[in-house]
PDB file of N, CA and C in Angstrom:
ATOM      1  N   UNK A   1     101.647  -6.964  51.895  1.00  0.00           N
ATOM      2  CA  UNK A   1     102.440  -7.677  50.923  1.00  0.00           C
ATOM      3  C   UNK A   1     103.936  -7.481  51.194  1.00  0.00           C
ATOM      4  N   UNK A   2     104.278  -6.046  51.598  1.00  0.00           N
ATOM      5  CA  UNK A   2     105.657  -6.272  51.580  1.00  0.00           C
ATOM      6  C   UNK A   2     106.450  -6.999  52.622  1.00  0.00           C
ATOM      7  N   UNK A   3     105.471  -6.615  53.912  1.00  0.00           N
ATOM      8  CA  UNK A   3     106.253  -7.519  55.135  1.00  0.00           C
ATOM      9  C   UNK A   3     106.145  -8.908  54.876  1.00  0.00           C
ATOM     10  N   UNK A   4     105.015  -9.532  54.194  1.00  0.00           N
ATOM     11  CA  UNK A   4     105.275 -10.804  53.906  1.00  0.00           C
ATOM     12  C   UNK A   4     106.576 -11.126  52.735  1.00  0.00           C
ATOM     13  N   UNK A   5     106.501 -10.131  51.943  1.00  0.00           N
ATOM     14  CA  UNK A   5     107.720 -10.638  50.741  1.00  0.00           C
ATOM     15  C   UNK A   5     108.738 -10.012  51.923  1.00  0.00           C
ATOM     16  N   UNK A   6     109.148  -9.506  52.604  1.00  0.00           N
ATOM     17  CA  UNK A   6     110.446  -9.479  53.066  1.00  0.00           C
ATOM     18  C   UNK A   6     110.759 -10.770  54.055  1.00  0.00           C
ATOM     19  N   UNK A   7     110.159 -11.161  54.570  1.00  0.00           N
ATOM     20  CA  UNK A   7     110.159 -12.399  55.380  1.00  0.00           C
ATOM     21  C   UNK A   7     110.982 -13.596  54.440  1.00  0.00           C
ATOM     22  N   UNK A   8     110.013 -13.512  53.678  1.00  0.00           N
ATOM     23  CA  UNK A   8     109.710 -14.819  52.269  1.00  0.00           C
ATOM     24  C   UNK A   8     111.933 -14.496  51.803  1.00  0.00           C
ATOM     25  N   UNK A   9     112.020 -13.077  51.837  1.00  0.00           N
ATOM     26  CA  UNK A   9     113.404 -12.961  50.936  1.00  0.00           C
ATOM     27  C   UNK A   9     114.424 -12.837  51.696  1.00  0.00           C
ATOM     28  N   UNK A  10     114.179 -12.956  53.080  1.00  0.00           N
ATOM     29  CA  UNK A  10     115.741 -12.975  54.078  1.00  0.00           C
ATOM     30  C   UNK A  10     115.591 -14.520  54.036  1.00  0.00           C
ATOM     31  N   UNK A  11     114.345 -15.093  54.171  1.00  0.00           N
ATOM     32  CA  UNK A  11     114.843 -16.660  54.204  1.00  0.00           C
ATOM     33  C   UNK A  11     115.606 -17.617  52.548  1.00  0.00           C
ATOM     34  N   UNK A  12     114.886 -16.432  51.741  1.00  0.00           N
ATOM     35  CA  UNK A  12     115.417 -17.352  50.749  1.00  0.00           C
ATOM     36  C   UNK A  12     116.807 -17.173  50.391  1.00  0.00           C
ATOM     37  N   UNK A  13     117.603 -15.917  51.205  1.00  0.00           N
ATOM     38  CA  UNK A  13     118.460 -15.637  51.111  1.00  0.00           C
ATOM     39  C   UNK A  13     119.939 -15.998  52.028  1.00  0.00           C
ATOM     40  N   UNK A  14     119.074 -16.955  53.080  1.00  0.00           N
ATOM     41  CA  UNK A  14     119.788 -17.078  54.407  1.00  0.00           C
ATOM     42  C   UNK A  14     121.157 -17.827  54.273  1.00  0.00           C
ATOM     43  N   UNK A  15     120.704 -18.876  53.109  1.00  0.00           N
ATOM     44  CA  UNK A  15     121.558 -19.415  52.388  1.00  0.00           C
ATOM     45  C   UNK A  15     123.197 -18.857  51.957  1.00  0.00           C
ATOM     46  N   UNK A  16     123.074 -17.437  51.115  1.00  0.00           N
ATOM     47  CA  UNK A  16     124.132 -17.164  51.144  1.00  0.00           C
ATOM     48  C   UNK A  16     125.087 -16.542  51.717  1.00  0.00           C
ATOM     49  N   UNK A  17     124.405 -16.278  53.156  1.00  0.00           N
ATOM     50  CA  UNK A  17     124.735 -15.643  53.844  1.00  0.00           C
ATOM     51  C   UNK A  17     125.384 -16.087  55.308  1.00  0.00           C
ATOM     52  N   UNK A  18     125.524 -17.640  55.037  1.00  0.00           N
ATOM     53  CA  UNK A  18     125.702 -18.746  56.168  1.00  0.00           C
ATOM     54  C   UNK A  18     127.455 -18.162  56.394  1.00  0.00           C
ATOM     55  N   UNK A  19     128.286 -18.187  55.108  1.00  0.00           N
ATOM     56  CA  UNK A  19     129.144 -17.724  55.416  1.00  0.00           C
ATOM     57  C   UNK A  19     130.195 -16.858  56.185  1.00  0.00           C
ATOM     58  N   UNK A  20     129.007 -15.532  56.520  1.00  0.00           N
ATOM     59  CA  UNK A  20     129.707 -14.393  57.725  1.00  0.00           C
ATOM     60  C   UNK A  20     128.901 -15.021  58.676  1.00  0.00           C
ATOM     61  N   UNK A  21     129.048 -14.953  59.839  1.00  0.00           N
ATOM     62  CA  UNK A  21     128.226 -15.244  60.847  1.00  0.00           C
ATOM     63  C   UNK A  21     127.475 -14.250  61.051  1.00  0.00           C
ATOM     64  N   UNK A  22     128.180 -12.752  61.091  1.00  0.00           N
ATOM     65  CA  UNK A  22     127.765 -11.815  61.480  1.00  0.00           C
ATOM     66  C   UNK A  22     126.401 -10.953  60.752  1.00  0.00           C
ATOM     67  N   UNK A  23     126.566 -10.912  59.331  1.00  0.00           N
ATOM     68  CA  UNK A  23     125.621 -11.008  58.253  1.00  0.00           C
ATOM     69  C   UNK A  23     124.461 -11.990  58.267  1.00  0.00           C
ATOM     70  N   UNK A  24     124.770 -13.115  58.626  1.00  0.00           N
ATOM     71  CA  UNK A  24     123.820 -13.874  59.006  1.00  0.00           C
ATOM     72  C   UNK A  24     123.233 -13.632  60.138  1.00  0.00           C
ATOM     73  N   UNK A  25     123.770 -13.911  61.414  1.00  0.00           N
ATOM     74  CA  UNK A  25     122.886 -13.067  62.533  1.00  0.00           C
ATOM     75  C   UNK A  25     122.041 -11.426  62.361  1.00  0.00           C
ATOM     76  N   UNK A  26     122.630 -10.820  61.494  1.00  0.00           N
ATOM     77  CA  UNK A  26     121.681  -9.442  61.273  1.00  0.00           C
ATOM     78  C   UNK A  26     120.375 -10.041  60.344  1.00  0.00           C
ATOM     79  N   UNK A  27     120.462 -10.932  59.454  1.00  0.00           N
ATOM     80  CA  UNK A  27     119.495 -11.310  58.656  1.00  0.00           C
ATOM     81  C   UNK A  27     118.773 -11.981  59.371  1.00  0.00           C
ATOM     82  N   UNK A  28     119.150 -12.843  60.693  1.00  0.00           N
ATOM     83  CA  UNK A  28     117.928 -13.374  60.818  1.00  0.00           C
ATOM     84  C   UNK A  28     117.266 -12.761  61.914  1.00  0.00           C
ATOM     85  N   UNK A  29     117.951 -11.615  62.598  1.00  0.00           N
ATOM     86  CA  UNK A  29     117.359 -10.782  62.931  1.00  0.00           C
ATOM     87  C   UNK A  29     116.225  -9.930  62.729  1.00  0.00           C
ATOM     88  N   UNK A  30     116.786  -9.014  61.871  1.00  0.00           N
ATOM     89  CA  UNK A  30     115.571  -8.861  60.471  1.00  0.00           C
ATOM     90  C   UNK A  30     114.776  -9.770  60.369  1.00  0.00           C
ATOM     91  N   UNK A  31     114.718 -10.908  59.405  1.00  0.00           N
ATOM     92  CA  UNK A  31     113.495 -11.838  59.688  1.00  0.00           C
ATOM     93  C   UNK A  31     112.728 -11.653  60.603  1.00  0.00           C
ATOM     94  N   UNK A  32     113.506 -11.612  61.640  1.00  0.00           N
ATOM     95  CA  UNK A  32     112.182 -11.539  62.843  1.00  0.00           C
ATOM     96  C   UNK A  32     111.117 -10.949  62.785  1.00  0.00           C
ATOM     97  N   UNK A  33     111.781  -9.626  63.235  1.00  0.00           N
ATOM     98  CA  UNK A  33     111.221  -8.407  62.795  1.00  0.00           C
ATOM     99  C   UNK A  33     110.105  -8.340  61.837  1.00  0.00           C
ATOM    100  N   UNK A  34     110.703  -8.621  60.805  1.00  0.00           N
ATOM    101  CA  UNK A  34     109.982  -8.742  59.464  1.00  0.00           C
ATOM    102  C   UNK A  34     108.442  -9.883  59.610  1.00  0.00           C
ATOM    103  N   UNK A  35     108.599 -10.626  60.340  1.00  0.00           N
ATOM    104  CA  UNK A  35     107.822 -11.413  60.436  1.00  0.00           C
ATOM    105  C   UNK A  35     106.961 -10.952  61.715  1.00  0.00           C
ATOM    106  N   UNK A  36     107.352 -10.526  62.476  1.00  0.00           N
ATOM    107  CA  UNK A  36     106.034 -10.024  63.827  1.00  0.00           C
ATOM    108  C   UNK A  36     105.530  -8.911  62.766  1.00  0.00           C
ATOM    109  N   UNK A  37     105.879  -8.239  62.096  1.00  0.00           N
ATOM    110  CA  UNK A  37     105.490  -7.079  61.422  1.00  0.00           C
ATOM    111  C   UNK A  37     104.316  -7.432  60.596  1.00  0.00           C
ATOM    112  N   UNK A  38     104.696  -8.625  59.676  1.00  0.00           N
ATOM    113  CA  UNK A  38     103.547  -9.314  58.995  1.00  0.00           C
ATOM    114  C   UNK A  38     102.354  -9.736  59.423  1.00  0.00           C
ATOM    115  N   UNK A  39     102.471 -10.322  60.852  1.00  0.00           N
ATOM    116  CA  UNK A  39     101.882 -10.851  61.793  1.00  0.00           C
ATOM    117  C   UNK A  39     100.832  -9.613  62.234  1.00  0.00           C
ATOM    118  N   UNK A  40     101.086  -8.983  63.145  1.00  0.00           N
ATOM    119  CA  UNK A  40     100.849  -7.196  63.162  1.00  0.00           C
ATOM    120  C   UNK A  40      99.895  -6.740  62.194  1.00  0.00           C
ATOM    121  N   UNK A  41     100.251  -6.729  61.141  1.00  0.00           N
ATOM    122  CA  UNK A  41      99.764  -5.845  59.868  1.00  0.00           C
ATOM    123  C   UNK A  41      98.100  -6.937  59.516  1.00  0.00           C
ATOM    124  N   UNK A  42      98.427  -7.875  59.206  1.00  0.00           N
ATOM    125  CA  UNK A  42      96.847  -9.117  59.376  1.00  0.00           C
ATOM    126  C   UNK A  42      96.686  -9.248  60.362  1.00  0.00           C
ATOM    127  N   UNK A  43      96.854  -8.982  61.541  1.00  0.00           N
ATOM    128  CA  UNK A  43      95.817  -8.724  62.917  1.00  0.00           C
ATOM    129  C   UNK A  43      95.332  -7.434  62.448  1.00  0.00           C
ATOM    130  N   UNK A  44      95.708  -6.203  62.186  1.00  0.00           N
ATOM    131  CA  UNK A  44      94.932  -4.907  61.955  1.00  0.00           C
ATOM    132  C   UNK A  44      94.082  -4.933  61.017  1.00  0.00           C
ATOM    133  N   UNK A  45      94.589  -5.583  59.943  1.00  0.00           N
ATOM    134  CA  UNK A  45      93.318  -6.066  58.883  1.00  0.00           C
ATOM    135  C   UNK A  45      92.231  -6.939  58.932  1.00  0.00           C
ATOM    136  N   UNK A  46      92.393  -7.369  60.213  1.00  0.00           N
ATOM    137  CA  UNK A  46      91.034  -8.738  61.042  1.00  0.00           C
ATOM    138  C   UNK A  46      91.527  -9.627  60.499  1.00  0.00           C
ATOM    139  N   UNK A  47      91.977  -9.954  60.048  1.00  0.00           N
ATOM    140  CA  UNK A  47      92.870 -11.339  59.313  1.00  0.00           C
ATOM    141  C   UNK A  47      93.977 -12.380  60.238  1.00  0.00           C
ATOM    142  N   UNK A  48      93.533 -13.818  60.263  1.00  0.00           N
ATOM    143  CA  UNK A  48      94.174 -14.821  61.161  1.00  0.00           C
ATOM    144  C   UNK A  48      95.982 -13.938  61.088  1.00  0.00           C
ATOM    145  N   UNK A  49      96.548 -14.104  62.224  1.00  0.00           N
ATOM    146  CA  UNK A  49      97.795 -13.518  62.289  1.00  0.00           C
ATOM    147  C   UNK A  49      98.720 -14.230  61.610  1.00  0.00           C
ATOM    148  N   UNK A  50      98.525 -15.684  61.882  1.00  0.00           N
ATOM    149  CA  UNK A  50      99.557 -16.888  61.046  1.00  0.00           C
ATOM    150  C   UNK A  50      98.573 -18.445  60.982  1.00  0.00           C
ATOM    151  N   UNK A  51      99.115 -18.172  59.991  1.00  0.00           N
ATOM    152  CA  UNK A  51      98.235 -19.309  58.836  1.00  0.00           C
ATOM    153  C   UNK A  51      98.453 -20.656  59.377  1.00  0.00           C
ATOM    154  N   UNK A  52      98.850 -21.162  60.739  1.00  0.00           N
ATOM    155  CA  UNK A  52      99.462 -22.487  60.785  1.00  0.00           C
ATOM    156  C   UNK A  52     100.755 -23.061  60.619  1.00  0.00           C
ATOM    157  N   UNK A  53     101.445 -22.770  59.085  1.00  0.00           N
ATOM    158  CA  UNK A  53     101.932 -23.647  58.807  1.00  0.00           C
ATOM    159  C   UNK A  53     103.298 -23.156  59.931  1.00  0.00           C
ATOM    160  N   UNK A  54     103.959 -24.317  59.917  1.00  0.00           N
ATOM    161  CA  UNK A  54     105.350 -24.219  60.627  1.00  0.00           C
ATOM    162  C   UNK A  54     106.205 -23.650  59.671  1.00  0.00           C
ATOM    163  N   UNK A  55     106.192 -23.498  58.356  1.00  0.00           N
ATOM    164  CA  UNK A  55     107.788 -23.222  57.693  1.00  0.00           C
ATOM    165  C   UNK A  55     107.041 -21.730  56.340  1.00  0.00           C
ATOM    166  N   UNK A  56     107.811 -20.552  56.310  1.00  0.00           N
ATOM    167  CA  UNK A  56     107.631 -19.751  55.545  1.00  0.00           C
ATOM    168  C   UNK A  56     108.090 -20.512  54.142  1.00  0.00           C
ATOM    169  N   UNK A  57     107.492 -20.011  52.587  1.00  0.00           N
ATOM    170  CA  UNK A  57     107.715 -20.123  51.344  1.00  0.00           C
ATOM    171  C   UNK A  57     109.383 -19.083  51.143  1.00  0.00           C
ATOM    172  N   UNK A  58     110.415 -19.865  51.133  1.00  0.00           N
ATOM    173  CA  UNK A  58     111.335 -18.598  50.894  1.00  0.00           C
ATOM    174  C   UNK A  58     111.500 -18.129  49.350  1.00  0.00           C
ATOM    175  N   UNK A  59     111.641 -17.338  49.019  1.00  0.00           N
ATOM    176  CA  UNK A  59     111.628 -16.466  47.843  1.00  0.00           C
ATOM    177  C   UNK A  59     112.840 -16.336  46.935  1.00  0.00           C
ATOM    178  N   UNK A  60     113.153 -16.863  46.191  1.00  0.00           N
ATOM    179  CA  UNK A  60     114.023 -15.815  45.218  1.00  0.00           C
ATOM    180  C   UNK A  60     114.419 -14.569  45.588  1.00  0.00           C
ATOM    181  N   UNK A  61     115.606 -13.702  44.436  1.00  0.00           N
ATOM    182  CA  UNK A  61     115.719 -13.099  44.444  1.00  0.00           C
ATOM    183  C   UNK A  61     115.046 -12.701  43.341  1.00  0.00           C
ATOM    184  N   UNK A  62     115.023 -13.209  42.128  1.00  0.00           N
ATOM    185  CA  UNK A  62     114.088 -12.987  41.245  1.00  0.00           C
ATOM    186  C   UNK A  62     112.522 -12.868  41.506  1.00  0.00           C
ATOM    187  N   UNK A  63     112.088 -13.964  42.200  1.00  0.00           N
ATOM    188  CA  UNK A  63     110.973 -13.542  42.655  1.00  0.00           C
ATOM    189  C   UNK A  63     110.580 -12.163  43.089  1.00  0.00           C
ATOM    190  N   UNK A  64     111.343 -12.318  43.950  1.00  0.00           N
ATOM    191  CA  UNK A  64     111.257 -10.907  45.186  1.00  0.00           C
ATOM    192  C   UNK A  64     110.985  -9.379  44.145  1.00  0.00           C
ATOM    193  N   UNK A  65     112.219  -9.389  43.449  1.00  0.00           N
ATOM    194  CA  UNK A  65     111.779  -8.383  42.386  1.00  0.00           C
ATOM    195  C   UNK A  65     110.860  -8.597  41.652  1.00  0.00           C
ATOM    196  N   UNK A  66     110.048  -9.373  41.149  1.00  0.00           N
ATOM    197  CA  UNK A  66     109.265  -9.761  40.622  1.00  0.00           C
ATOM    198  C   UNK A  66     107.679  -8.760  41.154  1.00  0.00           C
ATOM    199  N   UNK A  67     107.829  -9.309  42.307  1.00  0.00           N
ATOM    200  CA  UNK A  67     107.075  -8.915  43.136  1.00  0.00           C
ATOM    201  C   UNK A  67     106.586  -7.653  43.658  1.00  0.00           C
ATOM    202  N   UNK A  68     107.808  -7.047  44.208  1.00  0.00           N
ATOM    203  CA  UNK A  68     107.903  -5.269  44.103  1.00  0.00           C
ATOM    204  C   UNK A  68     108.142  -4.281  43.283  1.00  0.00           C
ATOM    205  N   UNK A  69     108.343  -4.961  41.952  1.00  0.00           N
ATOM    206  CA  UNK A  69     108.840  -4.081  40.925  1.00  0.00           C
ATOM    207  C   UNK A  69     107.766  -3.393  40.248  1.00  0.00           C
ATOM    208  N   UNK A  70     106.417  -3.289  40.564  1.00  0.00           N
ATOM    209  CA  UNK A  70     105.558  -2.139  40.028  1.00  0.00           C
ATOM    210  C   UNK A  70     105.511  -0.854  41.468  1.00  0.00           C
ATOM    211  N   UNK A  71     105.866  -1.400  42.227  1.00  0.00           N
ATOM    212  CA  UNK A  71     106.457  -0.149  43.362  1.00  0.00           C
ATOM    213  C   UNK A  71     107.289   0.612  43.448  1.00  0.00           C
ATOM    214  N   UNK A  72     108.340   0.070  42.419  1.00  0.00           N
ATOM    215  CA  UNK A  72     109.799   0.965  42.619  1.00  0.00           C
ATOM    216  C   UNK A  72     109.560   1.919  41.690  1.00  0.00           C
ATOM    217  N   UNK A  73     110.418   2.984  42.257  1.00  0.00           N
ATOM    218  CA  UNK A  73     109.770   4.095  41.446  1.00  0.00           C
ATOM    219  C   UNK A  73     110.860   4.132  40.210  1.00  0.00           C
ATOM    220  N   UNK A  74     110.559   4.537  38.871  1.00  0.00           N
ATOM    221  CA  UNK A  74     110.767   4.349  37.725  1.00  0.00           C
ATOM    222  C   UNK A  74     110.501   2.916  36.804  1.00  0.00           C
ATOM    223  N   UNK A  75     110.070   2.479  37.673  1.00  0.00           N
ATOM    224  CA  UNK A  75     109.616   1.191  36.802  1.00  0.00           C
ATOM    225  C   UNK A  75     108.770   1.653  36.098  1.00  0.00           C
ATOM    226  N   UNK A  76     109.017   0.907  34.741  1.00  0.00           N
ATOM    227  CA  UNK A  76     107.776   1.048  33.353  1.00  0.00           C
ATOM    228  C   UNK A  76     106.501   1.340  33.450  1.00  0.00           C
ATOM    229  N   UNK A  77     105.397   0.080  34.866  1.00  0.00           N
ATOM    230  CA  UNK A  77     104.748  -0.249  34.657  1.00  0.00           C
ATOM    231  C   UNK A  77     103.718   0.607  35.493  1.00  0.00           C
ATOM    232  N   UNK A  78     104.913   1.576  36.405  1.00  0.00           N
ATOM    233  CA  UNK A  78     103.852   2.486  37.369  1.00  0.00           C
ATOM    234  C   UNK A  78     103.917   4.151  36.186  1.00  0.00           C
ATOM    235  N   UNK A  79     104.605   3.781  35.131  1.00  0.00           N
ATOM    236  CA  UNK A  79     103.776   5.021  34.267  1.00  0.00           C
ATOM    237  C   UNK A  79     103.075   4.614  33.414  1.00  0.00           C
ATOM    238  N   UNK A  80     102.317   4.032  33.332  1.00  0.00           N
ATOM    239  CA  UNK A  80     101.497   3.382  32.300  1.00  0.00           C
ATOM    240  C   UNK A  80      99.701   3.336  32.923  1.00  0.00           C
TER     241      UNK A  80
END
C-alpha cells in the first residue's frame, strides 16, 4: 500500500512543483523509484507487477493522508 500511495502522491503533486525545476526533477525521480518499488513488492506477493493501464490515479494530498493516517504514530485510531 504504501509504495503504491507514494507513487499515486508525487504525481498528484507534480503539479506544484513544476515551478523549481530542480524540486521537480527530484520528485520525479522519486516517482520512479517509488514505482519499480511497487512493482517489486506485487511480484513478491505473486501478484501481476502492473495492471496495464498506461497512466497512475494521482492522489491528493488529502487523500494521501487519508490513507496513511492509521499508521502514523499518535493517531487516534491506532489506540483504539
Amino acid at each position: 500500500m504504501f509504495e503504491d500511495t507514494g507513487v499515486k502522491a508525487y504525481k498528484g503533486q507534480a503539479g506544484n512543483l513544476i515551478t523549481s525545476s530542480k524540486l521537480f526533477t527530484a520528485a520525479l525521480r522519486i516517482h520512479s523509484v517509488e514505482a519499480r518499488h511497487a512493482a517489486e513488492i506485487r511480484r513478491l506477493r505473486g501478484v501481476k507487477e502492473w495492471d496495464g493501464g498506461a497512466f497512475d490515479q494521482p492522489l491528493s494530498k488529502e487523500e494521501v493522508l487519508a490513507m496513511v493516517s492509521p499508521f502514523i504514530r499518535g493517531n487516534a485510531a491506532m489506540r483504539t
